[in-house]
PDB file of N, CA and C in Angstrom:
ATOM      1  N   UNK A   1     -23.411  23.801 175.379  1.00  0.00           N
ATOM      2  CA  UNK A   1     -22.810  24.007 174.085  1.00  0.00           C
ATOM      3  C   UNK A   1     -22.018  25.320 174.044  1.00  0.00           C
ATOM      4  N   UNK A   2     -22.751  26.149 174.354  1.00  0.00           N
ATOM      5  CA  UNK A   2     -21.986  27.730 174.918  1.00  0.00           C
ATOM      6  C   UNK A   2     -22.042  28.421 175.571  1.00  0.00           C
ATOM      7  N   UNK A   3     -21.258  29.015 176.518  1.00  0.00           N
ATOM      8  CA  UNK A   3     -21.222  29.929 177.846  1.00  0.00           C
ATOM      9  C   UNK A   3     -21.331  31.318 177.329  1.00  0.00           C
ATOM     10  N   UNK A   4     -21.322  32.194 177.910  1.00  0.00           N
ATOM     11  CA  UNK A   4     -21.218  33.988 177.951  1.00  0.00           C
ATOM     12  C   UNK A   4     -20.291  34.023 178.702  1.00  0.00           C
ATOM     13  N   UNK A   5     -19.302  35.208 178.592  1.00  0.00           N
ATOM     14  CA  UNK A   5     -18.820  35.955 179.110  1.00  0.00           C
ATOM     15  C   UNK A   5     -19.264  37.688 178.981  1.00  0.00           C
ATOM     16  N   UNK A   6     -19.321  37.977 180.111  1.00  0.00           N
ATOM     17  CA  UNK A   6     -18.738  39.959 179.948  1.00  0.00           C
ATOM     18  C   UNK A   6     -17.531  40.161 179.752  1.00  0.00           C
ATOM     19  N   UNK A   7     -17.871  41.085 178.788  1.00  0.00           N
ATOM     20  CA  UNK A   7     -16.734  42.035 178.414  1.00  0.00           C
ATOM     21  C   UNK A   7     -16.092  43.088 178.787  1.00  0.00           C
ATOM     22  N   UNK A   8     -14.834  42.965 179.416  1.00  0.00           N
ATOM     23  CA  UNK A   8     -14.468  44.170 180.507  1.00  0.00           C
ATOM     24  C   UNK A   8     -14.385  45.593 179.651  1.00  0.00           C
ATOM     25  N   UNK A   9     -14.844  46.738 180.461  1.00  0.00           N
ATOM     26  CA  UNK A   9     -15.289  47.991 179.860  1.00  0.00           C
ATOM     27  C   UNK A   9     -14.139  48.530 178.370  1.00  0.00           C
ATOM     28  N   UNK A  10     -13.002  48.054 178.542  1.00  0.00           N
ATOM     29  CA  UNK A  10     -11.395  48.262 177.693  1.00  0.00           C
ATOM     30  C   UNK A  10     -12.282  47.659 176.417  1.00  0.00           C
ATOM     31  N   UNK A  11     -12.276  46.263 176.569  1.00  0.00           N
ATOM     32  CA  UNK A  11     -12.478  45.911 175.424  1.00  0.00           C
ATOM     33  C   UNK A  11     -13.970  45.936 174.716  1.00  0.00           C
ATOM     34  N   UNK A  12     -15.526  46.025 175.635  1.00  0.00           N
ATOM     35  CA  UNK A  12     -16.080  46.879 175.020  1.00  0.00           C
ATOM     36  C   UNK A  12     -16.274  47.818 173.907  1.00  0.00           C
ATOM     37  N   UNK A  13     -15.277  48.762 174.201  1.00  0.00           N
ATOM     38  CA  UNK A  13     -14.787  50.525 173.579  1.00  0.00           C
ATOM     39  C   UNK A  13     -14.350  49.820 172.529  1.00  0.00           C
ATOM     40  N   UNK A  14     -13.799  48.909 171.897  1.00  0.00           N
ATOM     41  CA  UNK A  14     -13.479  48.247 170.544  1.00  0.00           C
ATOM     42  C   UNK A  14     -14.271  48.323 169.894  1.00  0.00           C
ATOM     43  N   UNK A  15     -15.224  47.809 170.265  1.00  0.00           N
ATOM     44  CA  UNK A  15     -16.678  47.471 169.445  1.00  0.00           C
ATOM     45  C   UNK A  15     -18.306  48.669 169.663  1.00  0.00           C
ATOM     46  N   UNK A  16     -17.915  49.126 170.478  1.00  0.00           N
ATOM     47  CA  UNK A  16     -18.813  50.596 170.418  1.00  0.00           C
ATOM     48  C   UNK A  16     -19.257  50.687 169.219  1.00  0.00           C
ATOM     49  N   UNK A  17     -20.365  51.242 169.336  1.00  0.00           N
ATOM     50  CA  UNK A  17     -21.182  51.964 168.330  1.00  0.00           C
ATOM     51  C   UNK A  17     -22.482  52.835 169.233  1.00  0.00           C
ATOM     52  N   UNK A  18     -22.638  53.160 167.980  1.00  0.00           N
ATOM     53  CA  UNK A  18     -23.618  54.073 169.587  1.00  0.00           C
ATOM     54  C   UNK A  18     -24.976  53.261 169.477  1.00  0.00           C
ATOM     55  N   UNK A  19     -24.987  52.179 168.551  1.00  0.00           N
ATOM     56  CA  UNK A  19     -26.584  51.074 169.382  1.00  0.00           C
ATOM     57  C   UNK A  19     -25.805  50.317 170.034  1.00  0.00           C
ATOM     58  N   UNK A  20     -24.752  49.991 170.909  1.00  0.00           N
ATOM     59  CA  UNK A  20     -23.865  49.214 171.550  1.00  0.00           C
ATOM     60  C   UNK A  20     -24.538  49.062 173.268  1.00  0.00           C
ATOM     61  N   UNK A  21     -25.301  47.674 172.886  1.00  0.00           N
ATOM     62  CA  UNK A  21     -25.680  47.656 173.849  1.00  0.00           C
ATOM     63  C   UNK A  21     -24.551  47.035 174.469  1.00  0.00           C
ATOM     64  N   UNK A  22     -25.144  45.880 176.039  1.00  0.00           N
ATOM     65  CA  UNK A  22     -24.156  45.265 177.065  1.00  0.00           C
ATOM     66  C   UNK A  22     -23.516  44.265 175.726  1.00  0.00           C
ATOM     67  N   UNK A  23     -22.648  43.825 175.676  1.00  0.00           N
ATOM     68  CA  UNK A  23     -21.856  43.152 174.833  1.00  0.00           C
ATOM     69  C   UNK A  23     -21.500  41.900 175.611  1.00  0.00           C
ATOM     70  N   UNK A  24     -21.329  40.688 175.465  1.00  0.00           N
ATOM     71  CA  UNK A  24     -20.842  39.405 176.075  1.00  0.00           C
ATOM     72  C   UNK A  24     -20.201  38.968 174.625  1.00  0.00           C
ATOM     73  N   UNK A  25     -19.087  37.530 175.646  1.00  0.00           N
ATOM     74  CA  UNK A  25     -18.378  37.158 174.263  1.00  0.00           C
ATOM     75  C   UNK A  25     -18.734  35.746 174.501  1.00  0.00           C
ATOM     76  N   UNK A  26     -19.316  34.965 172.933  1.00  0.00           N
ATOM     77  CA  UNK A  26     -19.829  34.030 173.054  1.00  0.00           C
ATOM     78  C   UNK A  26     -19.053  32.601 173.171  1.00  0.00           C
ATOM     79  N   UNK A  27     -18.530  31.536 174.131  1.00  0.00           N
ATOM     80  CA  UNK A  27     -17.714  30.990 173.578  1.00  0.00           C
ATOM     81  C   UNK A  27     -18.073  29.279 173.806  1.00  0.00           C
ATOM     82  N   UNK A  28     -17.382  28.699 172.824  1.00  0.00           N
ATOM     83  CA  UNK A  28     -18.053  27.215 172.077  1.00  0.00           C
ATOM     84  C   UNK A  28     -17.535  25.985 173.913  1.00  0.00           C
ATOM     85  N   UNK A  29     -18.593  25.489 174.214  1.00  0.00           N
ATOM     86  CA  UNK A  29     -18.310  24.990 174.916  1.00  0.00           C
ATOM     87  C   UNK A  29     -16.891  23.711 175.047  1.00  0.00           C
ATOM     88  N   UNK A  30     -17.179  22.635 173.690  1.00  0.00           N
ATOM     89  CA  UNK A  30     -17.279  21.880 173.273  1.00  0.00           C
ATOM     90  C   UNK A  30     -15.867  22.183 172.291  1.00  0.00           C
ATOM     91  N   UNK A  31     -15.167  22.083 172.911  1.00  0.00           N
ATOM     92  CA  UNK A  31     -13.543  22.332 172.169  1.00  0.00           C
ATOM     93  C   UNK A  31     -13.189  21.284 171.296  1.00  0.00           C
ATOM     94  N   UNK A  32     -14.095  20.182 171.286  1.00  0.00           N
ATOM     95  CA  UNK A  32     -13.400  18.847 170.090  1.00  0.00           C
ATOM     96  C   UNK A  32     -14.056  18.804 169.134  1.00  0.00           C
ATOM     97  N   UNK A  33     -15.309  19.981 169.021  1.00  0.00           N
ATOM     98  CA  UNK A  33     -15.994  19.980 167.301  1.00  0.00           C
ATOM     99  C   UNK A  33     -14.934  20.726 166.859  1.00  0.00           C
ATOM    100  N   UNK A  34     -14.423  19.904 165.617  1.00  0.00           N
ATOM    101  CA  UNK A  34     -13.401  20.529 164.756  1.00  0.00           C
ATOM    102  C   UNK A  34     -13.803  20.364 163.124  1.00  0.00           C
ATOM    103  N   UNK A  35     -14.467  21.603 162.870  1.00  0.00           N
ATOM    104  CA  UNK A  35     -15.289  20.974 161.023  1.00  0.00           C
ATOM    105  C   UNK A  35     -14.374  21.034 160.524  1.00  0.00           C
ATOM    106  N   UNK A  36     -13.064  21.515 160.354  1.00  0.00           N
ATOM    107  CA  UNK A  36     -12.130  21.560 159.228  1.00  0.00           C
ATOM    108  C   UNK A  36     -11.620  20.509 159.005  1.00  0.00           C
ATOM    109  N   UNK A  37     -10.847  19.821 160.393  1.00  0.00           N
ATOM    110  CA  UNK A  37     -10.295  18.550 160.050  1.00  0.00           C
ATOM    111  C   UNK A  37      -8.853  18.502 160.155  1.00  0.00           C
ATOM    112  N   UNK A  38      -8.273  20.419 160.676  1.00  0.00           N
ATOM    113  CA  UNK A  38      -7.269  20.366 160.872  1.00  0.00           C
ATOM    114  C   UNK A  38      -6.945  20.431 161.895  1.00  0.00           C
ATOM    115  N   UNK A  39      -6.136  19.519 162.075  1.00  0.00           N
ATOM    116  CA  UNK A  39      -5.409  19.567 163.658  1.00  0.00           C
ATOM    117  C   UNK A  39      -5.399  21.197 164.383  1.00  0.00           C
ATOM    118  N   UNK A  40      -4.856  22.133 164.046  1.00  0.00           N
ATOM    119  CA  UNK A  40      -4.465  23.097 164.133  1.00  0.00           C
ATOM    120  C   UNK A  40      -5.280  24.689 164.555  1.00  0.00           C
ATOM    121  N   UNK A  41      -6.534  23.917 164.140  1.00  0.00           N
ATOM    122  CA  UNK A  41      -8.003  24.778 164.005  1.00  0.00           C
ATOM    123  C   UNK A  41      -8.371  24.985 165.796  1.00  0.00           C
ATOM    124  N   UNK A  42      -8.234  26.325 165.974  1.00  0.00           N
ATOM    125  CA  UNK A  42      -9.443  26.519 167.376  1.00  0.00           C
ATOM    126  C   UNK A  42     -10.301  27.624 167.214  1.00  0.00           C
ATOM    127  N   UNK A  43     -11.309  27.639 167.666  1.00  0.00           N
ATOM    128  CA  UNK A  43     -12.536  28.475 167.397  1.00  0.00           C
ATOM    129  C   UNK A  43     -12.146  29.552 167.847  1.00  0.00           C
ATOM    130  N   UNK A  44     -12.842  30.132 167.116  1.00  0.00           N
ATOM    131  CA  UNK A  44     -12.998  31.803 167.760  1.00  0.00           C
ATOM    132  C   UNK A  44     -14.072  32.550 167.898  1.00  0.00           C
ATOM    133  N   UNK A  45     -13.811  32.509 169.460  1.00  0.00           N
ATOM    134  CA  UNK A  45     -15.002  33.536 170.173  1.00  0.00           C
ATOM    135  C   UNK A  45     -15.529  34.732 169.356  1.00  0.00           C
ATOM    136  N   UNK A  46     -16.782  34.929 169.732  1.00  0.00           N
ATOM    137  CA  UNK A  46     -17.624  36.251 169.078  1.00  0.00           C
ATOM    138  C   UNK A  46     -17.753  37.072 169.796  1.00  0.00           C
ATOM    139  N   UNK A  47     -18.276  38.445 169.650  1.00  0.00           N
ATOM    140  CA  UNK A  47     -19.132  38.592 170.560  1.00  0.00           C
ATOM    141  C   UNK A  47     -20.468  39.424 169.514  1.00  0.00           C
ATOM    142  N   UNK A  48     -21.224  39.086 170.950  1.00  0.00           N
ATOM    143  CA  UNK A  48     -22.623  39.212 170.327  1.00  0.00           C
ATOM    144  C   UNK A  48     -23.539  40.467 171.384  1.00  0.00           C
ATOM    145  N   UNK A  49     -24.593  41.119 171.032  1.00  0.00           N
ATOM    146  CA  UNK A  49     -25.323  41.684 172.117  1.00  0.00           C
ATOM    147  C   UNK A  49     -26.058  41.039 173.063  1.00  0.00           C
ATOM    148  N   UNK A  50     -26.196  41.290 173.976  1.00  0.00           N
ATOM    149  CA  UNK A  50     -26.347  40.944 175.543  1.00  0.00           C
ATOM    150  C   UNK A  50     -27.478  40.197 175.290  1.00  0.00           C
ATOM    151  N   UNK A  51     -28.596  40.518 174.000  1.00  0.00           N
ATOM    152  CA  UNK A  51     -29.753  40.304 173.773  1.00  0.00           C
ATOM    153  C   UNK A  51     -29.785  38.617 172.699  1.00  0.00           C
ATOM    154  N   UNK A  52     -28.730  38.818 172.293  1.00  0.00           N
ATOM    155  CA  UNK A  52     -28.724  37.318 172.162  1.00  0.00           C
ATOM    156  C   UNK A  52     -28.908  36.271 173.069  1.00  0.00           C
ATOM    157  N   UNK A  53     -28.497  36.209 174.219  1.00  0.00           N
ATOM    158  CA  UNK A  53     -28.810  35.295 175.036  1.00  0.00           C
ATOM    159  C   UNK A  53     -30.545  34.642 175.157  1.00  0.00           C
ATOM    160  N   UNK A  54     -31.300  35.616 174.641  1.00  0.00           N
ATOM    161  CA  UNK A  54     -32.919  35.167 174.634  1.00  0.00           C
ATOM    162  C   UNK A  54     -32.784  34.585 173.657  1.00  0.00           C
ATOM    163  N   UNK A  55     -32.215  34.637 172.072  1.00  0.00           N
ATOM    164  CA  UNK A  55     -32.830  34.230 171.266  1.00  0.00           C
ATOM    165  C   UNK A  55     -31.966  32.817 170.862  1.00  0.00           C
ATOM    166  N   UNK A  56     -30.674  32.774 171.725  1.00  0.00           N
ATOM    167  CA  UNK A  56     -29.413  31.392 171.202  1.00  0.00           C
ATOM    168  C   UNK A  56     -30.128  30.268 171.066  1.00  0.00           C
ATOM    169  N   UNK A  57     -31.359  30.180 171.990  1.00  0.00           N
ATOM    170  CA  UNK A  57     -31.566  28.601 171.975  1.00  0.00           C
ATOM    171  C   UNK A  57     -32.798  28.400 170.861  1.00  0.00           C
ATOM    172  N   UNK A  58     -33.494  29.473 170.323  1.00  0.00           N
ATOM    173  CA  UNK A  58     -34.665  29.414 169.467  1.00  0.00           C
ATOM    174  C   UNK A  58     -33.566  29.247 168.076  1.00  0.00           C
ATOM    175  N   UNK A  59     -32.419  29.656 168.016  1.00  0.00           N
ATOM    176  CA  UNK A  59     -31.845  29.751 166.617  1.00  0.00           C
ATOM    177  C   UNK A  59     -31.188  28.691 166.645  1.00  0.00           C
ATOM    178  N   UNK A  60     -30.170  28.105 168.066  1.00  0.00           N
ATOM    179  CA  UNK A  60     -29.656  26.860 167.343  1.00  0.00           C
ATOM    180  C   UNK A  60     -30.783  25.517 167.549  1.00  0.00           C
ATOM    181  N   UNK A  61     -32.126  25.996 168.082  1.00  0.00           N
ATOM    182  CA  UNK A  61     -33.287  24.811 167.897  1.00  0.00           C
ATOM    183  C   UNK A  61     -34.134  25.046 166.797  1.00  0.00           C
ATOM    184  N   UNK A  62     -33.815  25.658 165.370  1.00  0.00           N
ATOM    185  CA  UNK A  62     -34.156  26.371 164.679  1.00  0.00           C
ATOM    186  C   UNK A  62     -34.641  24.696 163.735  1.00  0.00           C
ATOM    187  N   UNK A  63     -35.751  24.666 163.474  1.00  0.00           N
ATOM    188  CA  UNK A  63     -36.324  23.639 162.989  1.00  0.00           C
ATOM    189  C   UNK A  63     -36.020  23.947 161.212  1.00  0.00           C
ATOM    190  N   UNK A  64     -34.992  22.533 160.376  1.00  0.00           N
ATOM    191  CA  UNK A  64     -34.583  22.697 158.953  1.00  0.00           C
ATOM    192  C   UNK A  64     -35.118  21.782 157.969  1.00  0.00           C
ATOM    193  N   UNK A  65     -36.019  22.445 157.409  1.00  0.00           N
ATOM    194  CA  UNK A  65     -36.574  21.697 156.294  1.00  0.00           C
ATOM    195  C   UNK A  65     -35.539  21.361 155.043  1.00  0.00           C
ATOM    196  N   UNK A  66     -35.978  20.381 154.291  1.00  0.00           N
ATOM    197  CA  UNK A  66     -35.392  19.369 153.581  1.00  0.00           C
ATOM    198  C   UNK A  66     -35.482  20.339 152.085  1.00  0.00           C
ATOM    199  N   UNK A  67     -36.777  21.050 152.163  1.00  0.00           N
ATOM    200  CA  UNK A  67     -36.555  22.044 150.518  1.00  0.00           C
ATOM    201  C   UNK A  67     -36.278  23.385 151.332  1.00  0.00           C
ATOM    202  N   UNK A  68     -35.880  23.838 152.052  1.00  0.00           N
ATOM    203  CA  UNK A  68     -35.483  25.402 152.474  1.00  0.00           C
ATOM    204  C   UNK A  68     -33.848  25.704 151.919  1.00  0.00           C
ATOM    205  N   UNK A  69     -34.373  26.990 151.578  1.00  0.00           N
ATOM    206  CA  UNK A  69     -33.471  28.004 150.968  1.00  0.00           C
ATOM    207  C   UNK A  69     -32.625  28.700 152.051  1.00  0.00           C
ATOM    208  N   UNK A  70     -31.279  28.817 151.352  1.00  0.00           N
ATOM    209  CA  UNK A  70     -30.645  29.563 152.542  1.00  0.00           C
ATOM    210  C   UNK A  70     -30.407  30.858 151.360  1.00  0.00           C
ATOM    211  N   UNK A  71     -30.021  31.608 151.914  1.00  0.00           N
ATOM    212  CA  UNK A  71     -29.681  33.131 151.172  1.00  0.00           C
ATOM    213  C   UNK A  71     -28.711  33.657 151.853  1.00  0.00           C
ATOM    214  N   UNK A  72     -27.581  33.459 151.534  1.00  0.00           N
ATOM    215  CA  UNK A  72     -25.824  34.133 152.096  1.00  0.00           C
ATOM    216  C   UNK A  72     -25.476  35.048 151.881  1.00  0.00           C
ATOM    217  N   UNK A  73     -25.305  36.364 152.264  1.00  0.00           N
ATOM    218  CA  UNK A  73     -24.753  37.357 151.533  1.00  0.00           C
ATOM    219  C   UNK A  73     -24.158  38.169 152.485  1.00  0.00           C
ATOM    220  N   UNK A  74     -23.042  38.972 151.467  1.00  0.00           N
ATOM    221  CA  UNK A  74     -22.047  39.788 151.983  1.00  0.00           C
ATOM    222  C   UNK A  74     -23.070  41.182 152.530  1.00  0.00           C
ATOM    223  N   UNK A  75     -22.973  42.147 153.637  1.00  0.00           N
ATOM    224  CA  UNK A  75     -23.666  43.221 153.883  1.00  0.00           C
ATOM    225  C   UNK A  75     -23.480  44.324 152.497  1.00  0.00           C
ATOM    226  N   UNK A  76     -24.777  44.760 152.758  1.00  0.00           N
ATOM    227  CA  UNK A  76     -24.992  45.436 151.312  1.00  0.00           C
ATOM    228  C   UNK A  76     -24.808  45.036 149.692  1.00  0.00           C
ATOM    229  N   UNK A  77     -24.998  43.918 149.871  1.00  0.00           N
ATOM    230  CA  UNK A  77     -24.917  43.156 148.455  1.00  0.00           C
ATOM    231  C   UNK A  77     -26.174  42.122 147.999  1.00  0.00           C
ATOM    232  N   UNK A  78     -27.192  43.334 148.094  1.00  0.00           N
ATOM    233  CA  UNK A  78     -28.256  42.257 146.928  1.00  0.00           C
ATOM    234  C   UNK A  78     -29.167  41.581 147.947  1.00  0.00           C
ATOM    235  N   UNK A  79     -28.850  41.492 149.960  1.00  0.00           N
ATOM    236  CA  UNK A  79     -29.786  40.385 150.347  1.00  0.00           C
ATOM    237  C   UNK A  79     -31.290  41.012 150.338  1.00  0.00           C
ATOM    238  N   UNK A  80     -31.610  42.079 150.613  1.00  0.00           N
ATOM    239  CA  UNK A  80     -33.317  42.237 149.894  1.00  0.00           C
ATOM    240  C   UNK A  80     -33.990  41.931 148.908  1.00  0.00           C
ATOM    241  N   UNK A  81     -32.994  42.561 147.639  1.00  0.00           N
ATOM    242  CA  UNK A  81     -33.371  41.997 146.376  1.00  0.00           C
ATOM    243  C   UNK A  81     -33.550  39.840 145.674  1.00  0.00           C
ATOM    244  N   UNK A  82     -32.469  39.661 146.530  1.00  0.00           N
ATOM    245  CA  UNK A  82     -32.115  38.660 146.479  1.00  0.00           C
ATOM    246  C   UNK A  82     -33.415  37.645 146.790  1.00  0.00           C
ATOM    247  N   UNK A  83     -33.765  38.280 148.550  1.00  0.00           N
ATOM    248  CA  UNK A  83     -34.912  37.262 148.862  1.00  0.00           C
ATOM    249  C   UNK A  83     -36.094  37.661 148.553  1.00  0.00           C
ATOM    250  N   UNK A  84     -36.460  39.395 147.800  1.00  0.00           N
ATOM    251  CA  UNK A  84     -37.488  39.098 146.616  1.00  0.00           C
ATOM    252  C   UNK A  84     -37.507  38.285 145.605  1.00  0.00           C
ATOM    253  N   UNK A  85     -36.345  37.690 145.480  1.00  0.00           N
ATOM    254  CA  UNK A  85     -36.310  37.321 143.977  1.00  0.00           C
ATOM    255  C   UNK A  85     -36.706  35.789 144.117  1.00  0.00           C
ATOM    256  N   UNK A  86     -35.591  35.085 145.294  1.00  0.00           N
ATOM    257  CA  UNK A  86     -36.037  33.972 145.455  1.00  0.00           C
ATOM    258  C   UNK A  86     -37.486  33.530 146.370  1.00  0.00           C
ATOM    259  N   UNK A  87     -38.477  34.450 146.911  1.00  0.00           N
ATOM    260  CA  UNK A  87     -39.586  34.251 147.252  1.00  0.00           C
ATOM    261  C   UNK A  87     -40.464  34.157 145.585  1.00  0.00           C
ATOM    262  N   UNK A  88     -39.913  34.868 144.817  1.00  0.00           N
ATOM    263  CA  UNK A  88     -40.737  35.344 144.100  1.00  0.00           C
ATOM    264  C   UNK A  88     -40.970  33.977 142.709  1.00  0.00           C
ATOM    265  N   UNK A  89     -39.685  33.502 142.547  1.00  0.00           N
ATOM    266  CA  UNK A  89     -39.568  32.336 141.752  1.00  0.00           C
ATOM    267  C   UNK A  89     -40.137  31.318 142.684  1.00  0.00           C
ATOM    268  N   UNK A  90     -39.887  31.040 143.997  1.00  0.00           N
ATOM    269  CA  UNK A  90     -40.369  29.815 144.992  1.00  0.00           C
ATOM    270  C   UNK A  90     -41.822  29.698 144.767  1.00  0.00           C
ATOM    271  N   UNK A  91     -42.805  31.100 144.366  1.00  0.00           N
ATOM    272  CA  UNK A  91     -44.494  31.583 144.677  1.00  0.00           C
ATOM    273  C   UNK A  91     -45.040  31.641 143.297  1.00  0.00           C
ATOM    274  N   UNK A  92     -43.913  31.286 142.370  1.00  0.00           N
ATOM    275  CA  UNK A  92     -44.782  31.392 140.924  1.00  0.00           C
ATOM    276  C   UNK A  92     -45.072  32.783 140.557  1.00  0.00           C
ATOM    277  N   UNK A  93     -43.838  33.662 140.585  1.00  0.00           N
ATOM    278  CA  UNK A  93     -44.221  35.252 140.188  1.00  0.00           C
ATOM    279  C   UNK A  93     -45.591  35.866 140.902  1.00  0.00           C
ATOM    280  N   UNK A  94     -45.439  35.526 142.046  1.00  0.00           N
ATOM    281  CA  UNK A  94     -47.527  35.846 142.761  1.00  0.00           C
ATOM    282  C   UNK A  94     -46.676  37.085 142.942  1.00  0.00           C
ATOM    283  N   UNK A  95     -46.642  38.250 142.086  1.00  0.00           N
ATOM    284  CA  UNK A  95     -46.484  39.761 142.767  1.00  0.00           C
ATOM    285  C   UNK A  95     -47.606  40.388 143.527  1.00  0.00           C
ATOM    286  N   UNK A  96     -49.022  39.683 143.001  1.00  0.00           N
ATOM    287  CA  UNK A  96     -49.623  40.277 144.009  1.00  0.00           C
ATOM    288  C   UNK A  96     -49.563  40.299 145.375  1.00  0.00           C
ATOM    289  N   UNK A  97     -48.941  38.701 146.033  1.00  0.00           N
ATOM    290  CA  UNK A  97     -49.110  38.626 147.225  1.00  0.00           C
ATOM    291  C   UNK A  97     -48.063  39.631 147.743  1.00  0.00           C
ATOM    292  N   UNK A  98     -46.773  39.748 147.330  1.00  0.00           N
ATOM    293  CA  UNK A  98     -45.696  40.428 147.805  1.00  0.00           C
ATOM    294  C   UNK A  98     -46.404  41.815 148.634  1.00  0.00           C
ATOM    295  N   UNK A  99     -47.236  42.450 147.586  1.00  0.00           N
ATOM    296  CA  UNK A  99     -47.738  43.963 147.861  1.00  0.00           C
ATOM    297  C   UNK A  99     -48.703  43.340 148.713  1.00  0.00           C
ATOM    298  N   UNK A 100     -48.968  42.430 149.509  1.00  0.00           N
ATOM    299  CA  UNK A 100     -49.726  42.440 150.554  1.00  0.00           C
ATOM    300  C   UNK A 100     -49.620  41.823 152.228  1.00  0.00           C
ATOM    301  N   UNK A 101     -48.173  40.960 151.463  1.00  0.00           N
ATOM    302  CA  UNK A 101     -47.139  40.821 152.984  1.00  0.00           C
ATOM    303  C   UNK A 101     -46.092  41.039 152.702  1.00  0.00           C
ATOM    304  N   UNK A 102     -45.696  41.925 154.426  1.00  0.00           N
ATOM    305  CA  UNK A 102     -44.203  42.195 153.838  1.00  0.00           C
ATOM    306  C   UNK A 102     -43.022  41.289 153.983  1.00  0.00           C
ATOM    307  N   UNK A 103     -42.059  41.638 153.471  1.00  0.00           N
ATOM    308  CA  UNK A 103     -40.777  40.735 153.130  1.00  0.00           C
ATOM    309  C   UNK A 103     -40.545  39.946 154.657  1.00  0.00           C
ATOM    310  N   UNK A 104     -40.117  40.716 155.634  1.00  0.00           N
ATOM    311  CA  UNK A 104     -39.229  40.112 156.560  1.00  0.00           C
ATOM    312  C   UNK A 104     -40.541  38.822 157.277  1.00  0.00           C
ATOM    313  N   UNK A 105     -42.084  39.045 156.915  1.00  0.00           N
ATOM    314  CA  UNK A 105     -42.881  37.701 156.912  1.00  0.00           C
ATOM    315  C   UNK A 105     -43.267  37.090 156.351  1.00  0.00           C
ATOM    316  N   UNK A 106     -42.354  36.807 155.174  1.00  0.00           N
ATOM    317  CA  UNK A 106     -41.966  36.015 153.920  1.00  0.00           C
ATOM    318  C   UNK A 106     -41.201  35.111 153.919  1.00  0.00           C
ATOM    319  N   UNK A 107     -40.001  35.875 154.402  1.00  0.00           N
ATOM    320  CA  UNK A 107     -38.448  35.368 154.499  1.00  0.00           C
ATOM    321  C   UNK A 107     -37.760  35.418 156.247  1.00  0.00           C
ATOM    322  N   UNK A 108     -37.537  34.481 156.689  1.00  0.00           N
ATOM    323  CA  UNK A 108     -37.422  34.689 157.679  1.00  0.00           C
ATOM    324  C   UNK A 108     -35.549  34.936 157.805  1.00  0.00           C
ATOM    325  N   UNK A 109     -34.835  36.303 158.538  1.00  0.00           N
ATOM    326  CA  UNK A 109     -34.045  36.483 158.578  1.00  0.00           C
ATOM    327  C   UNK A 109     -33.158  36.898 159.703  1.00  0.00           C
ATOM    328  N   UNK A 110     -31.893  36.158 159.729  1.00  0.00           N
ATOM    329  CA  UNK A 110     -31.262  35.273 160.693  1.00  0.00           C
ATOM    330  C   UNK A 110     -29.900  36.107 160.131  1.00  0.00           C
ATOM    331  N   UNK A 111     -29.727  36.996 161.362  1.00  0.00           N
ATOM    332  CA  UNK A 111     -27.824  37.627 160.722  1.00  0.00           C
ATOM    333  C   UNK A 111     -26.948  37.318 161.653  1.00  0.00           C
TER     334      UNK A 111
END
């Protein structure tokens, strides 16, 4: 479904940061999935940390329930609050439990 590539050291330095680990660029095997529908559409490669490669196949074998919530959000806009809020309506206002597990083994989160 998708290969790796390395990223030669040039283009690396684009994407630096100083948690910048080995960087690979992820790309879609499978050139005739086209969701849009337009002729015209070709994918575009990512890239991802080196450390994705352990986790690609647990996320796209990521088992989807029929009542699960997704929670979308722009960075820095509301997604903590957000998936307190919707754990919290899903649990029947249980605030107690909140103060006794924490969020990210509540809500399981996928960026």
């Amino acid at each position: 479904m998708f290969h790796y590539n390395s990223l030669p050291r040039a283009e690396v330095a684009r994407f630096e940061t100083p948690y910048t680990e080995n960087l690979v660029e992820v790309c879609l095997d499978d050139l005739s999935v086209n969701p849009t529908g337009d002729p015209t559409w070709s994918p575009v490669h990512c890239v991802m940390p080196g450390r994705y490669r352990e986790f690609a196949d647990r996320i796209r074998n990521l088992t989807i329930f029929e009542d699960d919530v997704w929670i979308v959000t722009f960075p820095k806009a509301g997604t903590t609050w957000t998936q307190e809020m919707v754990w919290l309506i899903d649990h029947d206002l249980d605030y107690e439990m909140t103060s006794k597990v924490i969020l990210k083994e509540r809500s399981i989160y996928l960026e």
